[in-house]
Protein backbone atom coordinates (compact mmCIF):
# COMPACT_ATOMS: atom_id res chain seq x y z
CA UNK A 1 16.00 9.29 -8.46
CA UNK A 2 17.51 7.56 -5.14
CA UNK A 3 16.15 7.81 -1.79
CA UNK A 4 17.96 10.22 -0.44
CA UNK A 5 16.84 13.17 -3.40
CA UNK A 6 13.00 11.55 -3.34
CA UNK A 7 12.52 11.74 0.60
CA UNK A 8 13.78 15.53 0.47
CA UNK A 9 11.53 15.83 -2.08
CA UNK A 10 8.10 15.18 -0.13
CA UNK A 11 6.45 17.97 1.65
CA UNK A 12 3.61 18.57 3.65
CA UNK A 13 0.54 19.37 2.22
CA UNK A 14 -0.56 22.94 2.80
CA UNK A 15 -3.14 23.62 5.10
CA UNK A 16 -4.47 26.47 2.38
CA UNK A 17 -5.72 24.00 -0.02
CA UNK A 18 -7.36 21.78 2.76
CA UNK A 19 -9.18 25.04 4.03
CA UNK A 20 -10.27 26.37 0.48
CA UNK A 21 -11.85 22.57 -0.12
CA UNK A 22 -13.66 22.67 3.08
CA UNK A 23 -15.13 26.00 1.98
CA UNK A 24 -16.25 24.89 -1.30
CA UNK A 25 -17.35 21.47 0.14
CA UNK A 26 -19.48 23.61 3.08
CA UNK A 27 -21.08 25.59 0.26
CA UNK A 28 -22.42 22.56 -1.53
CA UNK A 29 -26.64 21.65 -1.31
CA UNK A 30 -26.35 19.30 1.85
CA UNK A 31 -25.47 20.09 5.62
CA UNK A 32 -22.09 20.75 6.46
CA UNK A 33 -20.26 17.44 6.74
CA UNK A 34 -23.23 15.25 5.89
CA UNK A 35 -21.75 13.13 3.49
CA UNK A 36 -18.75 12.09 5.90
CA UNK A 37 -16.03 10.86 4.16
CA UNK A 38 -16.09 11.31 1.37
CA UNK A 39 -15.59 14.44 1.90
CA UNK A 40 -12.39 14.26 3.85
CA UNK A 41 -11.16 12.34 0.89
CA UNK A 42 -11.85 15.10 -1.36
CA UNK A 43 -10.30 18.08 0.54
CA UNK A 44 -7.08 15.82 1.28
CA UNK A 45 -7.05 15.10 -2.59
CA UNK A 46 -7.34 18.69 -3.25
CA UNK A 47 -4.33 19.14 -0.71
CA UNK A 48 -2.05 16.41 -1.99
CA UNK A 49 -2.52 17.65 -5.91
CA UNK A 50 -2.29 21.39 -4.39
CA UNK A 51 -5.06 21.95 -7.49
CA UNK A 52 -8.77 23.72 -6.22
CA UNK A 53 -10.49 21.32 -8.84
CA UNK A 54 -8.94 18.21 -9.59
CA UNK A 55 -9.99 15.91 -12.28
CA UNK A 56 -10.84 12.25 -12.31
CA UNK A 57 -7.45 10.66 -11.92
CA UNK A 58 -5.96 8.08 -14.63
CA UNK A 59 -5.22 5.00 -12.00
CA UNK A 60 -2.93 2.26 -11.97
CA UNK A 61 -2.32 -0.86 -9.35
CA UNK A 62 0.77 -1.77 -8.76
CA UNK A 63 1.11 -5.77 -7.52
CA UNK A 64 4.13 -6.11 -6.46
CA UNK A 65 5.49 -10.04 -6.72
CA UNK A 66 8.15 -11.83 -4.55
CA UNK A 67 9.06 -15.20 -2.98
CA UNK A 68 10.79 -15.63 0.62
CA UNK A 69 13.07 -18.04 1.57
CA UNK A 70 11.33 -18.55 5.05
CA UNK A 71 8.37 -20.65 2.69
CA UNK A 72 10.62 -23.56 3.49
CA UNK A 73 9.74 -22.82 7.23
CA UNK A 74 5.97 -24.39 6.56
CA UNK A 75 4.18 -21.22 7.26
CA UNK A 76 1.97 -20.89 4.55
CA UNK A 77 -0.75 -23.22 3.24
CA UNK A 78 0.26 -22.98 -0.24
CA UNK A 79 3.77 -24.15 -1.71
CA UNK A 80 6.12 -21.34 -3.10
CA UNK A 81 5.07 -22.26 -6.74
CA UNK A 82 1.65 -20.65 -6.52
CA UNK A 83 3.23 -16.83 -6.58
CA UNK A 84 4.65 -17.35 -10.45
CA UNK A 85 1.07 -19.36 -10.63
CA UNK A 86 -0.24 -16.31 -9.80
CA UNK A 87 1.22 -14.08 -11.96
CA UNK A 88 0.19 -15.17 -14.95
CA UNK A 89 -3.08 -15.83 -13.63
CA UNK A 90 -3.18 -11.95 -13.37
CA UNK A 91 -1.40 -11.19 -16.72
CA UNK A 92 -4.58 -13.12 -17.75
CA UNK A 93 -6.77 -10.92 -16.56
CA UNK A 94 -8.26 -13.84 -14.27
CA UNK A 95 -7.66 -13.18 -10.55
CA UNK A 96 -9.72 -10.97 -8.18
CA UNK A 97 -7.56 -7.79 -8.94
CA UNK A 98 -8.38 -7.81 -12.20
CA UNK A 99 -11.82 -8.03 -11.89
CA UNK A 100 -11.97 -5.08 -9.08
CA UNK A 101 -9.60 -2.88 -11.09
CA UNK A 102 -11.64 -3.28 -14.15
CA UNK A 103 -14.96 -2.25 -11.76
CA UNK A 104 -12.93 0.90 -10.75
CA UNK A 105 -11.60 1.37 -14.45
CA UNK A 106 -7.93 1.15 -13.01
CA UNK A 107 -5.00 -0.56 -14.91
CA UNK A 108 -3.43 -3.02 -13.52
CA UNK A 109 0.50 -3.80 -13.75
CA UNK A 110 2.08 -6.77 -12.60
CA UNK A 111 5.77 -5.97 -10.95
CA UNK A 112 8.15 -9.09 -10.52
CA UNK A 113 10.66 -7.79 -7.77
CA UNK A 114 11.52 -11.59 -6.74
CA UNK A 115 9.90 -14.24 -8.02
CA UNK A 116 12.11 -17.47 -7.87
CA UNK A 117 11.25 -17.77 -11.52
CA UNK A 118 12.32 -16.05 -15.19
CA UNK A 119 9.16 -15.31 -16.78
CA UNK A 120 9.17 -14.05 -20.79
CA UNK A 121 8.50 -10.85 -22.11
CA UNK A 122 4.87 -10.41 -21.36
CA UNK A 123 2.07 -7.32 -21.83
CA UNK A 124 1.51 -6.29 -18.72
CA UNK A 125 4.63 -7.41 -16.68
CA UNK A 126 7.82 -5.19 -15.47
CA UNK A 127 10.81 -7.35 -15.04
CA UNK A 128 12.39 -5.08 -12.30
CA UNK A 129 14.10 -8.58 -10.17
CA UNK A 130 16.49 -7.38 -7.36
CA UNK A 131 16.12 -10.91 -5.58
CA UNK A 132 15.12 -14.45 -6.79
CA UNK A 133 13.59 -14.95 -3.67
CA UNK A 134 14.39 -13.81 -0.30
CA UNK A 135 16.76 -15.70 1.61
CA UNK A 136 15.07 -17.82 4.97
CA UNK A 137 14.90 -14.99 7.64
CA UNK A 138 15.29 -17.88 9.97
CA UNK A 139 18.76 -18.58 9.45
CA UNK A 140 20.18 -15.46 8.10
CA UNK A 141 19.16 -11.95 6.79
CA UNK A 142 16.44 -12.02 3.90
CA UNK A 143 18.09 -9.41 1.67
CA UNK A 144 21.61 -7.70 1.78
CA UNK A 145 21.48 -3.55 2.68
CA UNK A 146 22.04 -3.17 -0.96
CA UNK A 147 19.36 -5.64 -2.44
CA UNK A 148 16.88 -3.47 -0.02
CA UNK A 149 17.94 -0.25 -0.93
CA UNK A 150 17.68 -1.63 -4.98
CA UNK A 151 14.00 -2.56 -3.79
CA UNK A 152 13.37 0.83 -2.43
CA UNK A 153 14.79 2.41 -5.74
CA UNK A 154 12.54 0.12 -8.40
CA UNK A 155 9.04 1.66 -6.31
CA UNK A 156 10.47 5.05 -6.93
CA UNK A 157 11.08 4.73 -10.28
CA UNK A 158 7.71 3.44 -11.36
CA UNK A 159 6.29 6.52 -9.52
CA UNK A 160 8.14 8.28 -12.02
CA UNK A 161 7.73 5.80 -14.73
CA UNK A 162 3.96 6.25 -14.56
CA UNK A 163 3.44 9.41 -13.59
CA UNK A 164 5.24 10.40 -16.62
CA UNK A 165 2.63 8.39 -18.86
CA UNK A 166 0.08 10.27 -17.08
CA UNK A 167 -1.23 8.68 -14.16
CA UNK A 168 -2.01 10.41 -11.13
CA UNK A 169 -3.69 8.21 -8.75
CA UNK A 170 -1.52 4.80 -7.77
CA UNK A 171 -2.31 1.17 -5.76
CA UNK A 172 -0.82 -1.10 -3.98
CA UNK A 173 -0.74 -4.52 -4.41
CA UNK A 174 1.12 -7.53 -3.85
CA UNK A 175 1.83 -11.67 -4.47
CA UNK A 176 4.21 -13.54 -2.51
CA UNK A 177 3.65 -16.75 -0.68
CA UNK A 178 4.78 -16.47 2.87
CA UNK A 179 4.47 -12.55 2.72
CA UNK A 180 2.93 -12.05 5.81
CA UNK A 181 5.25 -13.74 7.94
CA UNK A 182 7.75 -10.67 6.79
CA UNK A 183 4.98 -8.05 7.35
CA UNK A 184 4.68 -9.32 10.97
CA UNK A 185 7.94 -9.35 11.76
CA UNK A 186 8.27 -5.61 10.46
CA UNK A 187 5.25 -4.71 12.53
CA UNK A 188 6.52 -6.22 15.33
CA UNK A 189 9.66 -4.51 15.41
CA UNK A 190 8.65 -1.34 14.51
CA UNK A 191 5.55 -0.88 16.40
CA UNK A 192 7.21 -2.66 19.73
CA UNK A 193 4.38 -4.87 19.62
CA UNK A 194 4.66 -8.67 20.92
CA UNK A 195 5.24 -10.97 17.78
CA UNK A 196 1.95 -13.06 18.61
CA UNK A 197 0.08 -10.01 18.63
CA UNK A 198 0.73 -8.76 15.11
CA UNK A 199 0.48 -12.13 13.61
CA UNK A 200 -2.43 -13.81 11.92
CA UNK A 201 -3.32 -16.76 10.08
CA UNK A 202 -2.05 -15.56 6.74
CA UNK A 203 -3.96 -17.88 3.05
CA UNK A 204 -5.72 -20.01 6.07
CA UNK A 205 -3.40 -21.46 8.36
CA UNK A 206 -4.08 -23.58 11.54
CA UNK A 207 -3.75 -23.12 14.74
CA UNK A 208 -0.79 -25.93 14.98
CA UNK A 209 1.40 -23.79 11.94
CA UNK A 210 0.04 -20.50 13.43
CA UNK A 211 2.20 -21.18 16.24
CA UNK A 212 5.11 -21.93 14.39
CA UNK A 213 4.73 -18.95 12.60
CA UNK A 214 5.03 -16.79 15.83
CA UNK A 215 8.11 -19.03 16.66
CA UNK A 216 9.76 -18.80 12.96
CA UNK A 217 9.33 -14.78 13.51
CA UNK A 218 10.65 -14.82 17.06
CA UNK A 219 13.29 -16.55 16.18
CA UNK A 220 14.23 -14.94 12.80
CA UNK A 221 14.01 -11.39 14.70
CA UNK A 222 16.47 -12.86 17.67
CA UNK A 223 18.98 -14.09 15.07
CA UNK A 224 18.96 -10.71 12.89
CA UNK A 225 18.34 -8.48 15.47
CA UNK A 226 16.50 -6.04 13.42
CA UNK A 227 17.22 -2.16 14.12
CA UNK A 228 14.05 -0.41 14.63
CA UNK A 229 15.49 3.08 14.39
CA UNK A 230 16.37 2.33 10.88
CA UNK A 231 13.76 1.15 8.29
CA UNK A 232 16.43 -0.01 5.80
CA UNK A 233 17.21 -2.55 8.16
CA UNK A 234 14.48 -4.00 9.10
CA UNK A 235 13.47 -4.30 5.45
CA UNK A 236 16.40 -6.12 4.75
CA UNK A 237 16.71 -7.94 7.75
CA UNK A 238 13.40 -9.20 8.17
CA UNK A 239 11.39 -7.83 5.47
CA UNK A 240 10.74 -9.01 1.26
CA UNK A 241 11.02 -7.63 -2.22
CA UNK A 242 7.82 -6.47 -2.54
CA UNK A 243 7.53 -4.70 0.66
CA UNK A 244 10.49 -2.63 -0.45
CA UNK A 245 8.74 -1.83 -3.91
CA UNK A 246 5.29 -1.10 -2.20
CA UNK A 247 7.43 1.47 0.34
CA UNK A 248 9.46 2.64 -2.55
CA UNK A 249 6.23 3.44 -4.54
CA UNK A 250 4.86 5.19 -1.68
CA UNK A 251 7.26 7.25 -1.20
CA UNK A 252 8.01 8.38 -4.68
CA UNK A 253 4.38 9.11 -5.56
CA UNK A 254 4.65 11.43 -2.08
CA UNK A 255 7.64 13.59 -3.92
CA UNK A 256 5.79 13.66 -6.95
CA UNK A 257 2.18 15.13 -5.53
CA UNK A 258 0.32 12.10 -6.10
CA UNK A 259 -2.10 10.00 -3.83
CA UNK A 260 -1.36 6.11 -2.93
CA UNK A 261 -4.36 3.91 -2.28
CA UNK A 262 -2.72 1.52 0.64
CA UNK A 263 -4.20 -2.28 0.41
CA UNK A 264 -3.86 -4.57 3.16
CA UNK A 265 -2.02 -6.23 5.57
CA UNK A 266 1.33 -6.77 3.41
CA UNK A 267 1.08 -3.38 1.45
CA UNK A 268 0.93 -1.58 4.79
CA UNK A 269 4.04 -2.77 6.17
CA UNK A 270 5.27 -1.25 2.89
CA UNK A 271 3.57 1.86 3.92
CA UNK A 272 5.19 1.52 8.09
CA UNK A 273 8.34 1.59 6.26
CA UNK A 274 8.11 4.26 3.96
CA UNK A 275 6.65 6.29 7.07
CA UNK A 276 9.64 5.35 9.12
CA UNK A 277 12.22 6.31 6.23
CA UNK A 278 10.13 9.93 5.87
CA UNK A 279 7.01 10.66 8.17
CA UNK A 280 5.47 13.09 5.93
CA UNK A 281 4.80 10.25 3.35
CA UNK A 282 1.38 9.17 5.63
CA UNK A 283 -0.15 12.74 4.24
CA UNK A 284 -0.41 11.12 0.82
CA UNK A 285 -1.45 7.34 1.48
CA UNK A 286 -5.20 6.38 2.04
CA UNK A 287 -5.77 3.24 3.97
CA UNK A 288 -8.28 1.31 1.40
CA UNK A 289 -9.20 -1.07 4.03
CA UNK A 290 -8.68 -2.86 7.52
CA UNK A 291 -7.87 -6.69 6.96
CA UNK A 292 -8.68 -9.71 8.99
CA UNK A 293 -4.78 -10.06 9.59
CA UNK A 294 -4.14 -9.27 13.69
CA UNK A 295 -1.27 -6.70 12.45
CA UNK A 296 -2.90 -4.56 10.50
CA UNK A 297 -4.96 -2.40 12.33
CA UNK A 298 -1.82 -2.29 14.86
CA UNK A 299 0.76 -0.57 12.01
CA UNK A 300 -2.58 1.45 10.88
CA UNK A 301 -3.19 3.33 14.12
CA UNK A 302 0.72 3.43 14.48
CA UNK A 303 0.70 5.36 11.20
CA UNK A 304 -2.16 7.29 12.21
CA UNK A 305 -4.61 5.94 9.17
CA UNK A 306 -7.83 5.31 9.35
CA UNK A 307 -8.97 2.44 6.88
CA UNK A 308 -11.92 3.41 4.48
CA UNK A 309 -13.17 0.32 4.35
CA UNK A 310 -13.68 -2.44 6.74
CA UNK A 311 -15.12 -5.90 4.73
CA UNK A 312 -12.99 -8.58 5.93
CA UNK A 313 -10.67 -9.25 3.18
CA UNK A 314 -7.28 -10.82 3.49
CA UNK A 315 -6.89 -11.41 -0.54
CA UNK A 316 -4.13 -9.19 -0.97
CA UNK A 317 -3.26 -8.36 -4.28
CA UNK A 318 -4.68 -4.63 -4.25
CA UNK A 319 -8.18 -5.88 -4.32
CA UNK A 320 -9.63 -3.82 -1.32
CA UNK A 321 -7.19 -0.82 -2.98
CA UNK A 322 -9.24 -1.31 -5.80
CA UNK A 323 -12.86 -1.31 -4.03
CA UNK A 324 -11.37 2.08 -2.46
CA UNK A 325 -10.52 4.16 -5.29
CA UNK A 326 -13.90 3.91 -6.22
CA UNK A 327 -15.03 5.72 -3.00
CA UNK A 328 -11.81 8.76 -4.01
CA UNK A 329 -13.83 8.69 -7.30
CA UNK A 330 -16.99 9.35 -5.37
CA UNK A 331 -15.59 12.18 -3.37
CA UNK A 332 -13.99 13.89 -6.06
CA UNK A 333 -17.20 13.79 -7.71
CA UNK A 334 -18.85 15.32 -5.20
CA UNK A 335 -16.75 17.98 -5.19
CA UNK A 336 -16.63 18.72 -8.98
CA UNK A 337 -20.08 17.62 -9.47
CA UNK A 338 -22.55 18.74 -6.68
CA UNK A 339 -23.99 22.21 -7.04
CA UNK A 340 -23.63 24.88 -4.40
CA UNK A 341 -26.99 26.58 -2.53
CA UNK A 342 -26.06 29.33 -5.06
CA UNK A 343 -26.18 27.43 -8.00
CA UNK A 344 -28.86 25.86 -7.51
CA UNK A 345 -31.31 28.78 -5.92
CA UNK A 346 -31.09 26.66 -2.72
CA UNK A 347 -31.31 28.86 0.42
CA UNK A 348 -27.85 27.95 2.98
CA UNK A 349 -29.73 29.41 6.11
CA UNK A 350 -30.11 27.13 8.95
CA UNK A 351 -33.42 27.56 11.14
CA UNK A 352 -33.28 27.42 14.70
């Protein structure tokens, strides 16, 4: 499906379904709104399904994996080679979103969207490369129109691709050295927001490469001159493979009904563009968590999200996506699970 069919696609949830949840969640044995929420998360899951009692979802995290050209700008602390490092280290089942996606009995599928690198057949890994690496934002555009639209179209089709195998709850997730450099340039220019405000310190940096950082972004935005109006752009312009599967995903899970768990700092400027390309896509995405990365909480409130969690991570990788779904489990079983004052012979009458 392209973009064009998938973003006509996505509606708004229906206010009836978030209404007949509340009702049923007001009826259970606690006070009304007691348990917080989790119970938000249940009604809105209730909406975005548009079922009254949803099951336990099958899940699956998507980690998205790219290199960018503006590596070679000394922005990171690790070299480019760690991202294909990396990947294998999760096809091994070794890194930390293996371990939290286990905990929340979520699979776990490795994407490579533009790794610098051929890697074999392996179980586990979709070969969906639209770039071999991003070209150095710094000195020209990191992707062509066409490479970001072909970005855009591999996220929808794994919504597709999966949701047809039965899964109905989706993660983001992502490996890319140097991928926050592109997620604060996309922050910056879409939320109007001063470069050094929206950028952090990334795997570690110092305070000496911090500042370059600012000035590589700066710079990179002055050269491409980024149009905010139009997400597209600004993906291509400024932006990576793996942000442009992470928005893709988002926004075909949205035409399909189904809920994306948001991860952190780099999967959210996924998110800022998919919510640029079609607002209504924020009704379906659940902020897992707020990161210790200066942007996030800036593209966050700019979407209008609210994070569930807030346990200073900056991993990446769909690990605090992970820790979240667990909490969407909770609610949902809640919901199902808890019995109402009539069930359980529980008198609802409040005494004044």
């Amino acid at each position: 499906m392209d973009l064009n069919e998938t973003v006509s696609s996505i509606k708004p949830l229906e206010r009836a379904f978030l209404e007949k949840a509340q009702k049923r969640l007001d009826s259970l044995t606690k006070p009304p709104g007691s348990l917080g929420r989790l119970e938000e998360v249940a009604a809105r899951l209730v909406a975005i399904y548009r079922d009254e009692m949803p099951g336990i979802p099958r899940k699956v995290v998507f980690t998205f994996a790219g290199d960018h050209g503006v590596a070679e700008e000394g922005v990171s602390a690790y070299p480019s080679e760690v991202t294909r490092q990396m990947v294998y280290n999760f096809i091994n089942g070794g890194a930390g979103i293996n371990v939290l996606a286990r905990h929340a009995a979520a699979d776990v599928v490795v994407i490579d969207i533009g790794v610098n690198y051929e890697f074999e057949d392996l179980d586990g890994l979709v070969r969906r490369k639209v770039v071999k690496g991003t070209r150095n934002m710094m000195v020209e555009a990191a992707m062509t129109r066409e490479e970001a639209l072909r970005c855009l179209e591999v996220g929808i089709d794994l919504a597709h691709e999966f949701h047809d195998k039965g899964y109905r709850m989706f993660a983001t997730g992502e490996m890319g050295i140097a991928n926050t450099t592109p997620s604060s340039a996309i922050a910056s220019v879409i939320t109007g927001k001063a470069v050094r405000d929206v950028t952090g310190r990334g795997t570690g940096i110092g305070d000496e490469t911090l500042n370059r950082k600012v000035d590589v972004i700066e710079k990179a935005i002055s050269l491409n001159k980024p149009d905010p109006y139009d997400p597209v752009d600004v993906l291509a312009k400024v932006g990576g493979a793996e942000i442009g599967g992470i928005a893709g995903l988002c926004l075909g899970a949205a035409s399909l009904g189904l809920p994306v768990v948001v991860d952190g700092f780099i999967s959210t400027a996924g998110a800022l563009i998919a919510s640029r390309i079609c607002p209504d896509v924020t009704e379906y995405l659940f902020a897992a968590h707020n990161s210790q990365e200066a942007g996030h909480r800036v593209m966050l409130e700019y979407m209008g999200l609210r994070p569930i969690l807030d346990l200073g991570l900056r991993l990446g990788e769909g690990t605090g996506a992970a820790v979240a779904m667990t909490l969407l489990d909770a609610g949902l079983k809640i919901y199902r699970e808890m019995a109402t004052f009539g069930e359980a012979g529980v008198s609802d009458e409040v005494l004044n």
